[in-house]
C-alpha atoms as a PDB file:
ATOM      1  CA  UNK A   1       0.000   0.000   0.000  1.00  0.00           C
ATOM      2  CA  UNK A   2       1.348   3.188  -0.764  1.00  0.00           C
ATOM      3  CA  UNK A   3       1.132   6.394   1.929  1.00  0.00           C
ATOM      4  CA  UNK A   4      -1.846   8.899   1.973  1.00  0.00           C
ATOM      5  CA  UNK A   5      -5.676   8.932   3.095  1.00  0.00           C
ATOM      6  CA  UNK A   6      -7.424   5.651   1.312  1.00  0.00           C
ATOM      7  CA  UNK A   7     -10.598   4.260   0.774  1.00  0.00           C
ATOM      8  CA  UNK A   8     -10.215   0.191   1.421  1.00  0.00           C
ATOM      9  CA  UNK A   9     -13.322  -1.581   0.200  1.00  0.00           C
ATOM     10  CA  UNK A  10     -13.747  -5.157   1.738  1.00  0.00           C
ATOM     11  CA  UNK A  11     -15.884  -7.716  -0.172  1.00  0.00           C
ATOM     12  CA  UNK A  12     -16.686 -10.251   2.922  1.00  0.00           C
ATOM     13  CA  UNK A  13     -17.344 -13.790   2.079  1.00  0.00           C
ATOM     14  CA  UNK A  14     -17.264 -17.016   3.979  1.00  0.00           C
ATOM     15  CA  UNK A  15     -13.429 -17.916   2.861  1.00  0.00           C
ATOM     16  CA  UNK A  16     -12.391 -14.687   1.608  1.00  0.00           C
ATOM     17  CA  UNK A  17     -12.182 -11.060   2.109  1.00  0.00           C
ATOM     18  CA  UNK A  18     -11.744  -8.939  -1.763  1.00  0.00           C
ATOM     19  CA  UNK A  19     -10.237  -5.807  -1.224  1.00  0.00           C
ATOM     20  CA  UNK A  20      -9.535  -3.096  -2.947  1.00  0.00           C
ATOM     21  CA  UNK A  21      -6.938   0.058  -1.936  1.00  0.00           C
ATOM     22  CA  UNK A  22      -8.365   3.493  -3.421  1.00  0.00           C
ATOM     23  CA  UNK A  23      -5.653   5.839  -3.590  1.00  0.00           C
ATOM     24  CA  UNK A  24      -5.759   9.399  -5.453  1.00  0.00           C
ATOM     25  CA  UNK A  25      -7.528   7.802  -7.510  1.00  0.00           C
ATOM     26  CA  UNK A  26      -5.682   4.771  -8.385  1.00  0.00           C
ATOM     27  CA  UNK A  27      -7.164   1.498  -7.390  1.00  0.00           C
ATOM     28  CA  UNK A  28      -5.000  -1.431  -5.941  1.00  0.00           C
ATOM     29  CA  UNK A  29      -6.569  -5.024  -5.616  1.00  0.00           C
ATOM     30  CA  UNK A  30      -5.735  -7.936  -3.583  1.00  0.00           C
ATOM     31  CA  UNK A  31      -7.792 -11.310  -2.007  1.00  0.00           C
ATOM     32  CA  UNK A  32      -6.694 -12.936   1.337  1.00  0.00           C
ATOM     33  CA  UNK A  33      -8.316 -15.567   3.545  1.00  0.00           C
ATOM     34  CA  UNK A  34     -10.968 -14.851   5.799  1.00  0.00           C
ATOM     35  CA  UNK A  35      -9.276 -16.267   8.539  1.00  0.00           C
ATOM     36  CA  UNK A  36      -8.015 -15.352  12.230  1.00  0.00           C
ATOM     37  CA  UNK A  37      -4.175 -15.377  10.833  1.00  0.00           C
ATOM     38  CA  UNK A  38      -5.012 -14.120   7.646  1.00  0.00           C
ATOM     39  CA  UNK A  39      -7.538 -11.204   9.061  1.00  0.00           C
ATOM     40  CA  UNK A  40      -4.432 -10.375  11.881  1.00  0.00           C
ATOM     41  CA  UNK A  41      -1.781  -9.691   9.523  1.00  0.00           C
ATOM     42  CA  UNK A  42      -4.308  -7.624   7.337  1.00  0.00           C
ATOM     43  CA  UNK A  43      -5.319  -5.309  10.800  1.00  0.00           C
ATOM     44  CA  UNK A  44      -1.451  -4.818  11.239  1.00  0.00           C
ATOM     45  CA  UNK A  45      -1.106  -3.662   7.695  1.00  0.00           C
ATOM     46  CA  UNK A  46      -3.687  -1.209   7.782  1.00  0.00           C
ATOM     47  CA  UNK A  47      -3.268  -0.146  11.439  1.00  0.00           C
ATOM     48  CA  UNK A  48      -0.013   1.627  10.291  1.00  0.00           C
ATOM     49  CA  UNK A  49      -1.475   3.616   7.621  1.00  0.00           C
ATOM     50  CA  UNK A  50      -2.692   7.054   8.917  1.00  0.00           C
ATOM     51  CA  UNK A  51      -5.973   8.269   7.438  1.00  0.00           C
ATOM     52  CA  UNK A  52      -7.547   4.762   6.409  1.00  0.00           C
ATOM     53  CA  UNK A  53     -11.184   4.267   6.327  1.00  0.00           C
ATOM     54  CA  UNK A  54     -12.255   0.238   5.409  1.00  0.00           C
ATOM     55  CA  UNK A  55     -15.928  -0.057   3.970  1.00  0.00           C
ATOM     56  CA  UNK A  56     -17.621  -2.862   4.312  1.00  0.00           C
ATOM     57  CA  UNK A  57     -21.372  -4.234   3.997  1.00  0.00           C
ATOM     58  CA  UNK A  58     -23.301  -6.591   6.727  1.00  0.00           C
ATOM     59  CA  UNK A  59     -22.873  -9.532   5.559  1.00  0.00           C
ATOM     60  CA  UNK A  60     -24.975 -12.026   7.345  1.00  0.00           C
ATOM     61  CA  UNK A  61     -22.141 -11.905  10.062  1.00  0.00           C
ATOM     62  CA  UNK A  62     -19.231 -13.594   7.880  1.00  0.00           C
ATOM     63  CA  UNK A  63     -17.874  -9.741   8.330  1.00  0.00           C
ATOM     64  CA  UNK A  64     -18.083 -10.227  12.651  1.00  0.00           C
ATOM     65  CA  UNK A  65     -14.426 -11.408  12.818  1.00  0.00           C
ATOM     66  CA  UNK A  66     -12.647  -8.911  10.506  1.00  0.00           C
ATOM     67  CA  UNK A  67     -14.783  -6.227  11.937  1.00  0.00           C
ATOM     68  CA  UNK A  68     -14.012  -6.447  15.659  1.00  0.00           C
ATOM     69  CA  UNK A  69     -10.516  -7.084  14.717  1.00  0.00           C
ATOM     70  CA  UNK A  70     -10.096  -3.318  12.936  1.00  0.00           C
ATOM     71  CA  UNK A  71     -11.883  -2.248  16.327  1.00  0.00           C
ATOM     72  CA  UNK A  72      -9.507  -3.844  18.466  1.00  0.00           C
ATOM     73  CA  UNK A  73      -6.745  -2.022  16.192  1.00  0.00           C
ATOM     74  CA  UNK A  74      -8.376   1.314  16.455  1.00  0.00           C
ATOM     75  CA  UNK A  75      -8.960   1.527  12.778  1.00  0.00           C
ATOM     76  CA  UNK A  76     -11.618   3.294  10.856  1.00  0.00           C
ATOM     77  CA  UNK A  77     -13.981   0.994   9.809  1.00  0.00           C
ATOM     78  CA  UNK A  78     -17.618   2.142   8.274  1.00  0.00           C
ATOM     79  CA  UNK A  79     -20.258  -1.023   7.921  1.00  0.00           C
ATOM     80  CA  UNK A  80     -22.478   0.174   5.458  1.00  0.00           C
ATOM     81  CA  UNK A  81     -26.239  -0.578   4.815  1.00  0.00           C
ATOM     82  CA  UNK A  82     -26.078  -2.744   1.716  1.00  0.00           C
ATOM     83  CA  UNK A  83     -29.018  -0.961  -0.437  1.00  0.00           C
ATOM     84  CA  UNK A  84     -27.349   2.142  -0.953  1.00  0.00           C
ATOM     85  CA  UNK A  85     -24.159   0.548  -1.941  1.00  0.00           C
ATOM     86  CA  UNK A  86     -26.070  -1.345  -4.547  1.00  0.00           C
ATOM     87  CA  UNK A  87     -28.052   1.648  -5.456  1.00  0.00           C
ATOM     88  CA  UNK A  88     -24.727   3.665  -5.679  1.00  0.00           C
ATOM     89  CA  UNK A  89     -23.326   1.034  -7.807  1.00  0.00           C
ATOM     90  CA  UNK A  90     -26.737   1.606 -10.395  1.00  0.00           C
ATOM     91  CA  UNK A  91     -26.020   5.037 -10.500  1.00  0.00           C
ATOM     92  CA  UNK A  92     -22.702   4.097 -11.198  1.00  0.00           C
ATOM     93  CA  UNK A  93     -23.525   2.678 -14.077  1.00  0.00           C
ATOM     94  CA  UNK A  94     -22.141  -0.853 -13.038  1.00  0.00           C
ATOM     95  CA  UNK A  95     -23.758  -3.942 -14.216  1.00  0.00           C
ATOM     96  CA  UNK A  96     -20.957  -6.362 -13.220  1.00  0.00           C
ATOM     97  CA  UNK A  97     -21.215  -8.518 -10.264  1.00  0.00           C
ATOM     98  CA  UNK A  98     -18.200  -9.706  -8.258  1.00  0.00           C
ATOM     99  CA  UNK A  99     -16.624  -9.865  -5.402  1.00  0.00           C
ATOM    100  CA  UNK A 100     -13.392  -7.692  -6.809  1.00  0.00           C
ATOM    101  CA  UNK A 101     -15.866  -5.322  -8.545  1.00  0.00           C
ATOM    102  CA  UNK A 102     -18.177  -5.072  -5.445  1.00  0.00           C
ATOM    103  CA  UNK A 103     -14.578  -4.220  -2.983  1.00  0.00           C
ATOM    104  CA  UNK A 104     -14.199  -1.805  -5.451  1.00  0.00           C
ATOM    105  CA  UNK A 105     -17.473  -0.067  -5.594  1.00  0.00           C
ATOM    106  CA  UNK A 106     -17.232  -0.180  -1.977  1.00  0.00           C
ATOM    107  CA  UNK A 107     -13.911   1.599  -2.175  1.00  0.00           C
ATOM    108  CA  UNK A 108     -15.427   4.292  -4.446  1.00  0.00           C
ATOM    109  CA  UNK A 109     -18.519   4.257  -1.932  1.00  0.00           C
ATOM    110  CA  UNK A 110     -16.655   5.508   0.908  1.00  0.00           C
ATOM    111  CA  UNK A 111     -14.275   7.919  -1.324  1.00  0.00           C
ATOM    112  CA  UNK A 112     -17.235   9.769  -2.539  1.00  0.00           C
ATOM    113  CA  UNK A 113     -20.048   9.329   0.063  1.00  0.00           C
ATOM    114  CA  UNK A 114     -17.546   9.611   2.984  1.00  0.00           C
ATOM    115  CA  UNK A 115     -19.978   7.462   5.443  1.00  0.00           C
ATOM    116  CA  UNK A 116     -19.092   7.822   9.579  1.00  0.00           C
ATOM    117  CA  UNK A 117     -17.000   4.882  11.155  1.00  0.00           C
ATOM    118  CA  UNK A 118     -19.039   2.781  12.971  1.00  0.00           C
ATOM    119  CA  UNK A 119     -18.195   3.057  16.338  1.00  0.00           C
ATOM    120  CA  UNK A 120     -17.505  -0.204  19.057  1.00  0.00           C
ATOM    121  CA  UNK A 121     -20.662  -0.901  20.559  1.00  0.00           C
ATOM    122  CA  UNK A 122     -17.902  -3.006  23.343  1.00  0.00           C
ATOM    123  CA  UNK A 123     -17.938  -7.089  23.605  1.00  0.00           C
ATOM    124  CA  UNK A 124     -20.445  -6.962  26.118  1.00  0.00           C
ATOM    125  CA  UNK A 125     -22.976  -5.239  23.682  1.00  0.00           C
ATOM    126  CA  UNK A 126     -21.790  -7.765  20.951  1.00  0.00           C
ATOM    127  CA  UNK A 127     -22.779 -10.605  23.273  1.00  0.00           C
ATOM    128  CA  UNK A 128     -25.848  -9.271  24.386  1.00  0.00           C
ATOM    129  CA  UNK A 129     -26.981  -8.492  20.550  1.00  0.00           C
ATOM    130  CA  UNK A 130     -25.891 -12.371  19.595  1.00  0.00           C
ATOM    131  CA  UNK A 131     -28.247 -13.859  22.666  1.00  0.00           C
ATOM    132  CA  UNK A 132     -30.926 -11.718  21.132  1.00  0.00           C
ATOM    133  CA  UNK A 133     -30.171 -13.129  17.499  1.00  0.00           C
ATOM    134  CA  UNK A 134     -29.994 -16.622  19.267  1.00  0.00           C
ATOM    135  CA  UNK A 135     -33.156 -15.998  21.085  1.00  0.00           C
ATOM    136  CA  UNK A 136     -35.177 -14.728  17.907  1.00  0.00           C
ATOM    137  CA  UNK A 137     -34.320 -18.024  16.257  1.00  0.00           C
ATOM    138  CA  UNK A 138     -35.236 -19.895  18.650  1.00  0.00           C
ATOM    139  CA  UNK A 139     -39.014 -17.951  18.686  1.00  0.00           C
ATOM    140  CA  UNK A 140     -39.187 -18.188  15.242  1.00  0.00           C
ATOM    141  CA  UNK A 141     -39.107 -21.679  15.458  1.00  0.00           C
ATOM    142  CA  UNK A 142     -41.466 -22.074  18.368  1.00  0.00           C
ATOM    143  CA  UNK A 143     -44.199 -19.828  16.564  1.00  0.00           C
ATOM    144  CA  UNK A 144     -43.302 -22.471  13.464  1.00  0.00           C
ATOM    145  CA  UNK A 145     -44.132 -25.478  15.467  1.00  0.00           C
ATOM    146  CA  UNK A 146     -47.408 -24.145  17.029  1.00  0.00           C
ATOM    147  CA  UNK A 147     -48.639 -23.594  13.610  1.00  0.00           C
ATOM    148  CA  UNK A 148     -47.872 -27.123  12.228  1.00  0.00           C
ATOM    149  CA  UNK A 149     -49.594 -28.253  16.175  1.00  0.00           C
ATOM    150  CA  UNK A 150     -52.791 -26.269  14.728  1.00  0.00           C
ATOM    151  CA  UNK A 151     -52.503 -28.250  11.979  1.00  0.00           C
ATOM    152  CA  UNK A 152     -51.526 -31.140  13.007  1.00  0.00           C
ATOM    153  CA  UNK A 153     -54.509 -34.544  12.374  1.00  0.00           C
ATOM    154  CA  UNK A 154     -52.623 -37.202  14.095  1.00  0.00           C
ATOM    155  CA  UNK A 155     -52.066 -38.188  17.305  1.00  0.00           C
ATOM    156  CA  UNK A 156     -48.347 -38.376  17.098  1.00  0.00           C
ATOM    157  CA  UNK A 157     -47.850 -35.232  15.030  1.00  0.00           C
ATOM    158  CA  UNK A 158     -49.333 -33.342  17.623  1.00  0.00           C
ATOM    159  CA  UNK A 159     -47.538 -35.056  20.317  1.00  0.00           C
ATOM    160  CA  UNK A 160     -43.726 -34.198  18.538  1.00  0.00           C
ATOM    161  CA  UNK A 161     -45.254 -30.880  18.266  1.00  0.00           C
ATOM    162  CA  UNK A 162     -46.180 -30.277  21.885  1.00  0.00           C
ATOM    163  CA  UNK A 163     -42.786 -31.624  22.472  1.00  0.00           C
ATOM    164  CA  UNK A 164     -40.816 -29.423  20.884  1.00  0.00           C
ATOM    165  CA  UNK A 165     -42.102 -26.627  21.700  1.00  0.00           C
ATOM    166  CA  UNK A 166     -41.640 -27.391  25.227  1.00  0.00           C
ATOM    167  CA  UNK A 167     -38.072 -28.045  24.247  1.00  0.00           C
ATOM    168  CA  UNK A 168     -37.879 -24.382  22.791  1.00  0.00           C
ATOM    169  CA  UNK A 169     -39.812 -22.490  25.670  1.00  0.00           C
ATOM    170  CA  UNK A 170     -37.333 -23.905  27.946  1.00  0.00           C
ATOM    171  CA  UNK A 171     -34.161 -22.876  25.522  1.00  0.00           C
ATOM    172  CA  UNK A 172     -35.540 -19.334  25.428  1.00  0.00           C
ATOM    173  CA  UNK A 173     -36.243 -19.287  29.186  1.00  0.00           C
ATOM    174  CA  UNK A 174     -32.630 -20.214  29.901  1.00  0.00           C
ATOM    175  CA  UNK A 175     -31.701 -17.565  27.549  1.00  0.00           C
ATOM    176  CA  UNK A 176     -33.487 -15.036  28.774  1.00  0.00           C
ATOM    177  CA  UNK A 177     -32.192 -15.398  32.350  1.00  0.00           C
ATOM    178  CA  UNK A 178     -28.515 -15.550  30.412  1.00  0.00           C
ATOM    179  CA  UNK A 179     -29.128 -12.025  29.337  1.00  0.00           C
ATOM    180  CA  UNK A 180     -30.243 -10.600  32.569  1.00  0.00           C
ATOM    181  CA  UNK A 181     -27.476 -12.097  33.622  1.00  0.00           C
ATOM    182  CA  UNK A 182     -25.525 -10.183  31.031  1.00  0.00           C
ATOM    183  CA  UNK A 183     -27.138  -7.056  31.745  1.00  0.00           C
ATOM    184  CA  UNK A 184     -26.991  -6.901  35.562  1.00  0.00           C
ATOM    185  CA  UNK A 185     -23.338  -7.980  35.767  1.00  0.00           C
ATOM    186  CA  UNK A 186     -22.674  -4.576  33.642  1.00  0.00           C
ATOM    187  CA  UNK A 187     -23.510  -1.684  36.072  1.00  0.00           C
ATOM    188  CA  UNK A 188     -23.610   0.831  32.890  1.00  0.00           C
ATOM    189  CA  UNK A 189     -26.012  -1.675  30.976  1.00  0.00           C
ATOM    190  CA  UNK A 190     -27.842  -2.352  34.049  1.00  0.00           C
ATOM    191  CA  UNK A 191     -28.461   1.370  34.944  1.00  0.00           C
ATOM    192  CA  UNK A 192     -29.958   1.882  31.198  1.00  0.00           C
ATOM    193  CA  UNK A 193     -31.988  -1.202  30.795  1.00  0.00           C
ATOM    194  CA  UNK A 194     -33.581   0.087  34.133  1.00  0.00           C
ATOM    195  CA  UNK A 195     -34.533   3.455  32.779  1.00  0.00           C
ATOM    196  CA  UNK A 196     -35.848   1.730  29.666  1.00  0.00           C
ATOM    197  CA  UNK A 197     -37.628   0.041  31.513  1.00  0.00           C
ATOM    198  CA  UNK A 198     -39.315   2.782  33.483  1.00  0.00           C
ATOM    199  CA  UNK A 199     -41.690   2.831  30.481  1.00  0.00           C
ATOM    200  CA  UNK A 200     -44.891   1.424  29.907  1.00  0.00           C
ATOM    201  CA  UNK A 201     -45.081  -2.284  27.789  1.00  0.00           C
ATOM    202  CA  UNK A 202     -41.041  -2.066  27.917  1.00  0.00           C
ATOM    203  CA  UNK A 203     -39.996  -5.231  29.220  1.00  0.00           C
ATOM    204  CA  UNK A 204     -36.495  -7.099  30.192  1.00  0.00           C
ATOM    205  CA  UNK A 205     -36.330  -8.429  26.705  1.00  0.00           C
ATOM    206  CA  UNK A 206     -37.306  -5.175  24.780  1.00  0.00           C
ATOM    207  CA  UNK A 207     -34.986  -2.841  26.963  1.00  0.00           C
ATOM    208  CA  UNK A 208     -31.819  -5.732  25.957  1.00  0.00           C
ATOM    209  CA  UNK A 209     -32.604  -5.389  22.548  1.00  0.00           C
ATOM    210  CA  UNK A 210     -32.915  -1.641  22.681  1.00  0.00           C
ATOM    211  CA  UNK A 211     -29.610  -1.932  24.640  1.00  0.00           C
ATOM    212  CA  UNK A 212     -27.792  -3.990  21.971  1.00  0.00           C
ATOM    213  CA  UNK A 213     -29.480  -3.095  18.331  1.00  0.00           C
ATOM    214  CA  UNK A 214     -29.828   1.402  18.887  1.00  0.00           C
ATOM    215  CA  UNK A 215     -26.860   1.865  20.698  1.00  0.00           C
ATOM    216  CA  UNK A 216     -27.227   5.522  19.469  1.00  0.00           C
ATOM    217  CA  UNK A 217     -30.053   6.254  21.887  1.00  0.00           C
ATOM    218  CA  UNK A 218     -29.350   9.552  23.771  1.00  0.00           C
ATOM    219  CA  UNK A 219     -27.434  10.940  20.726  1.00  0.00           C
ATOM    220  CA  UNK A 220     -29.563  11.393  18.318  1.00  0.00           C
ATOM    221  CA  UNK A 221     -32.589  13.917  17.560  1.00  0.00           C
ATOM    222  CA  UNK A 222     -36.361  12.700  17.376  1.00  0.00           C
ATOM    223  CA  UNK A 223     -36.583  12.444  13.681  1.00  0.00           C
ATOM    224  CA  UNK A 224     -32.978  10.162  13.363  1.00  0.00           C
ATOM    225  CA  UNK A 225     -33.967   7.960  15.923  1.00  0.00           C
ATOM    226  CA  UNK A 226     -37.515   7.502  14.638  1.00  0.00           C
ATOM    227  CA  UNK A 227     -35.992   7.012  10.992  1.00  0.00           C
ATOM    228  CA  UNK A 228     -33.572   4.637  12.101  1.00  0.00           C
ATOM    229  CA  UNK A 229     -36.012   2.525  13.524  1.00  0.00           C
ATOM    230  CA  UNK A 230     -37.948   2.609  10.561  1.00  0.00           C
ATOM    231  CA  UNK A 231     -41.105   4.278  11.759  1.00  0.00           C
ATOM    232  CA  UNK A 232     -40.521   8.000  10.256  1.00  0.00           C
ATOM    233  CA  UNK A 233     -43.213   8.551   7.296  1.00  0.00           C
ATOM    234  CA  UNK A 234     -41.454  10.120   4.103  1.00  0.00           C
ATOM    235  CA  UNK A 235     -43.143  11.750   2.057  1.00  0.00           C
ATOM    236  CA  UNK A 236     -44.361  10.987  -1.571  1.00  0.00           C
ATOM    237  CA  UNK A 237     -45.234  13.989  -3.858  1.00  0.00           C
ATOM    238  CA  UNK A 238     -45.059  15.082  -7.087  1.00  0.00           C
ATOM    239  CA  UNK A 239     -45.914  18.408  -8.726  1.00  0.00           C
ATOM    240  CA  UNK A 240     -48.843  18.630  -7.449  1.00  0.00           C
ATOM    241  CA  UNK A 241     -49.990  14.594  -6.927  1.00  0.00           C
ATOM    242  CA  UNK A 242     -49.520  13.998  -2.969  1.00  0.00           C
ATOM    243  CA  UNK A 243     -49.535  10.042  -1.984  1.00  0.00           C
ATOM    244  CA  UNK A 244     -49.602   8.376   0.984  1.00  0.00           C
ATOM    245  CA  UNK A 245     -46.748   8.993   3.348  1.00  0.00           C
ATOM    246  CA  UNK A 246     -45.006   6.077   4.229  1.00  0.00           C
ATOM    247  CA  UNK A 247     -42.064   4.052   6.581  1.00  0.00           C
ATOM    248  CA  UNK A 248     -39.468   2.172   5.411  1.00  0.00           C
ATOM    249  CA  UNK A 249     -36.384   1.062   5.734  1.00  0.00           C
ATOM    250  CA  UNK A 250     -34.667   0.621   9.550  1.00  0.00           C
ATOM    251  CA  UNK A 251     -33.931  -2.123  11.639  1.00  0.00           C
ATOM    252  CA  UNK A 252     -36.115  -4.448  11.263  1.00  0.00           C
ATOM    253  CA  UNK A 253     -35.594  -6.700  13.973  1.00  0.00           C
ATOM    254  CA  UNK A 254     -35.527  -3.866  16.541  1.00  0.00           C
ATOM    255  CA  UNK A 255     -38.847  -2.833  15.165  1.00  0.00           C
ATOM    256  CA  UNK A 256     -40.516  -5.718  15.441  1.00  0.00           C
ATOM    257  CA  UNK A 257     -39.615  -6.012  19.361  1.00  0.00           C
ATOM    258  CA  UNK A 258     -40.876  -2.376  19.678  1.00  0.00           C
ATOM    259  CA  UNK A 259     -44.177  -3.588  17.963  1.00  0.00           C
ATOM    260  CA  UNK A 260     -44.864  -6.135  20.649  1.00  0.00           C
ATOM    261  CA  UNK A 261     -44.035  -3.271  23.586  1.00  0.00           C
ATOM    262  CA  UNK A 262     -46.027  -0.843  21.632  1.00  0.00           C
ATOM    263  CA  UNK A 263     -49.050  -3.206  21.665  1.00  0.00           C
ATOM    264  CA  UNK A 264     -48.847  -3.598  24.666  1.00  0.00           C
ATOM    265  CA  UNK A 265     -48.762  -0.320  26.140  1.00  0.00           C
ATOM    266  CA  UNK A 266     -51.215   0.910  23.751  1.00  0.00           C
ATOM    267  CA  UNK A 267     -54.003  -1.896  24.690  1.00  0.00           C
ATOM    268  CA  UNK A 268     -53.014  -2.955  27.994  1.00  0.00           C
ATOM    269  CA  UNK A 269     -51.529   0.243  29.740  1.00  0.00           C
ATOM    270  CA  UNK A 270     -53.560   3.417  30.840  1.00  0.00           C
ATOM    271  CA  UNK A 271     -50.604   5.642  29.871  1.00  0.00           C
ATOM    272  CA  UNK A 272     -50.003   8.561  27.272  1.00  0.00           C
ATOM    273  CA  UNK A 273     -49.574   5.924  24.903  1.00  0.00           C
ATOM    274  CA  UNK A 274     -52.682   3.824  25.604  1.00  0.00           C
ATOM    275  CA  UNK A 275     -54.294   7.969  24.924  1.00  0.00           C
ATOM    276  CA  UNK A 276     -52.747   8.254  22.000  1.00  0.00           C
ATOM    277  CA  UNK A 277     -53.729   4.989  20.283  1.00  0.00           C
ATOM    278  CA  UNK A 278     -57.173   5.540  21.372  1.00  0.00           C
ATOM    279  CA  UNK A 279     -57.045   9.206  19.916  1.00  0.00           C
ATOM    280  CA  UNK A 280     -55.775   8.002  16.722  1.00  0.00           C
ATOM    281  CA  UNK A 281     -58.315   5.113  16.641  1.00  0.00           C
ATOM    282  CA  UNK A 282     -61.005   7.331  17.245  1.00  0.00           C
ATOM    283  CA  UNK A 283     -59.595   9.607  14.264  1.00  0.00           C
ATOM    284  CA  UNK A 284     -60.108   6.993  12.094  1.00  0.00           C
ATOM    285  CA  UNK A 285     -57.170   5.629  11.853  1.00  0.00           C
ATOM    286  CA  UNK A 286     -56.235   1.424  11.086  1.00  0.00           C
ATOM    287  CA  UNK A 287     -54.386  -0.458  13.992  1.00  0.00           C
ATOM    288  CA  UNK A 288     -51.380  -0.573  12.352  1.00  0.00           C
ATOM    289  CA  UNK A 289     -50.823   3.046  11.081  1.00  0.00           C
ATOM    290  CA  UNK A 290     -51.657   3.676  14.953  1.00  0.00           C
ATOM    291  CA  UNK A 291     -49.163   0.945  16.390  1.00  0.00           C
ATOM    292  CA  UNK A 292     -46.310   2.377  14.379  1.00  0.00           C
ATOM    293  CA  UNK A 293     -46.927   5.896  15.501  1.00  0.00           C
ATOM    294  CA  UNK A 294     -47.036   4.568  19.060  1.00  0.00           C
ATOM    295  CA  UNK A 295     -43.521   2.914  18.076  1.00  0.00           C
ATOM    296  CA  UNK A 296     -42.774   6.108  17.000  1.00  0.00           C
ATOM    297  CA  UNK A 297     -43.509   7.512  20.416  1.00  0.00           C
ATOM    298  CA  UNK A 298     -42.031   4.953  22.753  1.00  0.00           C
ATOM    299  CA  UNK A 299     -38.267   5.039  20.744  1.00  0.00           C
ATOM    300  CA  UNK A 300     -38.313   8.679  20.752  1.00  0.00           C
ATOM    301  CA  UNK A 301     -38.845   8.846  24.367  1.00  0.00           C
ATOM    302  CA  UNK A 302     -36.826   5.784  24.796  1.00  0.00           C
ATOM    303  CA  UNK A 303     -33.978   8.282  23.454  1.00  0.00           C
ATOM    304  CA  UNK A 304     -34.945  11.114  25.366  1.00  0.00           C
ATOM    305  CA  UNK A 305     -35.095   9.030  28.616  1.00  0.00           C
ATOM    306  CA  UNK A 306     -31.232   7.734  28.149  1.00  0.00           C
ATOM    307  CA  UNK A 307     -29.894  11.394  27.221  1.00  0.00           C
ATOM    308  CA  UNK A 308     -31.464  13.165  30.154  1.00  0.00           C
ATOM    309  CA  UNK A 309     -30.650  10.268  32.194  1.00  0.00           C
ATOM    310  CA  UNK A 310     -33.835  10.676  33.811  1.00  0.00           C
ATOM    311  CA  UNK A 311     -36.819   7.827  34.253  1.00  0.00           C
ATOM    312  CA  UNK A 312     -40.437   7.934  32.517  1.00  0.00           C
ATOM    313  CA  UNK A 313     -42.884  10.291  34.052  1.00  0.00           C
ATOM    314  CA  UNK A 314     -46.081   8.957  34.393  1.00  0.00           C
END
């Protein structure tokens, strides 16, 4: 690599890592493993450039090993959501699809879109946010095998059934005590998930995944946090045609937790929230336009709550 700021785009696959060096404009590529050794002597390399930024995409979490290593190293390193890189790459003009050309439309990505590093969320966060992914699994299953019980028109079908989800309920009850374990044995985590929990329908489980999936709560304004939740409406106009405003985008995974808090303190609460649904109900309004506005509510005083480092008011 030669000296100077650079761009270093990093294709991520499950034996490789395709990178490519963008340099004043000059574009250098190279392939090594994607393994421990192989991702160690790459961090040393790039740790002793000044100025570096590595862009990379999620990828599935074959990029998890590579990524905490530049961490670890202190170097720049900018995960980026995968849409707009393949959007960029449109706009590009590029039709080719590879793992050298997509290192180096990631390179070109982060030379011309200059995205923010993506900061350590710290290995206890990391471990907390795998339970979660571990513990989502393991519902999705369970809510599989109660369908095919529903289903089920023999005796022993529905007896496997019944078994298994047994077999899951108790995985995901061990794993929930795991991560209050987690959480309580972290005094900073600990004193969060508490506030979080201050609020109405926000439970153990919803306040961990808050915890591990937005760890940018407190430092952003209303309309970020709301957007990067995916539950800010954009707007859809056209000289002088106005549609529908709608959400997308986000983390989806996070949202979907928030759903199930939002439902709950929106039907089973008598807080502001349980007014507002009601207010929006009785504007007309379907259940799920109002659910994701009381999402919208709950994360952006979810964010308030840890800035202020204050508790819910009631």
């Amino acid at each position: 690599m030669t000296d100077g700021p650079c761009h270093v785009g990093c294709d991520v696959s499950l034996d490789a890592l395709d990178l490519c060096t963008l340099n004043s404009g000059q574009a250098v590529a190279a392939r090594v493993a994607n393994s421990p050794s192989a991702i160690a002597g790459l961090v040393r390399e790039l740790a002793a450039r000044p100025g570096v930024l590595v862009i990379l995409e999620a990828s599935g979490g074959y990029e998890a090993a590579l990524l905490e290593a530049l961490w670890q190293a202190e170097v720049p390193v900018a995960r980026v959501d995968p849409r707009r890189v393949h959007r960029f790459a449109e706009a590009q003009g590029e039709k080719a699809k590879t793992d050298r050309v997509d290192a180096r439309v990631l390179a070109e990505f982060g030379a011309r879109m200059t995205p923010e590093p993506t900061l350590d969320p710290g290995q206890g966060t990391r471990h907390l946010k795998a339970l979660l992914t571990r513990r989502r699994s393991l519902a999705e299953r369970r809510k599989a095998e109660a369908c095919q019980l529903k289903q089920a028109r023999f005796a022993d079908l529905r007896a496997m059934a019944q078994e298994e989800i047994a077999r899951l309920k108790a995985l995901i009850a061990a794993l929930d005590q795991r991560i209050a374990q987690l959480v309580t044995a972290q005094p900073a985590l600990a004193e969060r998930a508490a506030r979080l929990r201050s609020v109405p329908g926000i439970g153990p489980v919803t306040a961990a995944a808050c915890l591990a999936s937005l760890t940018e709560l407190g430092q952003l304004g209303r309309a970020q946090v709301a957007s990067l939740t995916g539950v800010a409406p954009f707007a859809r106009e056209s000289g002088t045609w106005c549609g529908t405003r709608r959400c997308k985008g986000g983390r989806k995974e996070l949202r979907d937790t928030l759903w199930m808090a939002a439902t709950s303190a929106a039907l089973h609460t008598s807080s502001r929230f349980a007014t507002f649904y009601r207010s929006l109900r009785t504007a007309g309004k379907p259940h799920k336009l109002a659910i994701t506005a009381v999402i919208r509510k709950l994360v952006v005083t979810l964010n308030a709550i840890v800035r202020d480092n204050t508790t819910f008011a009631h």
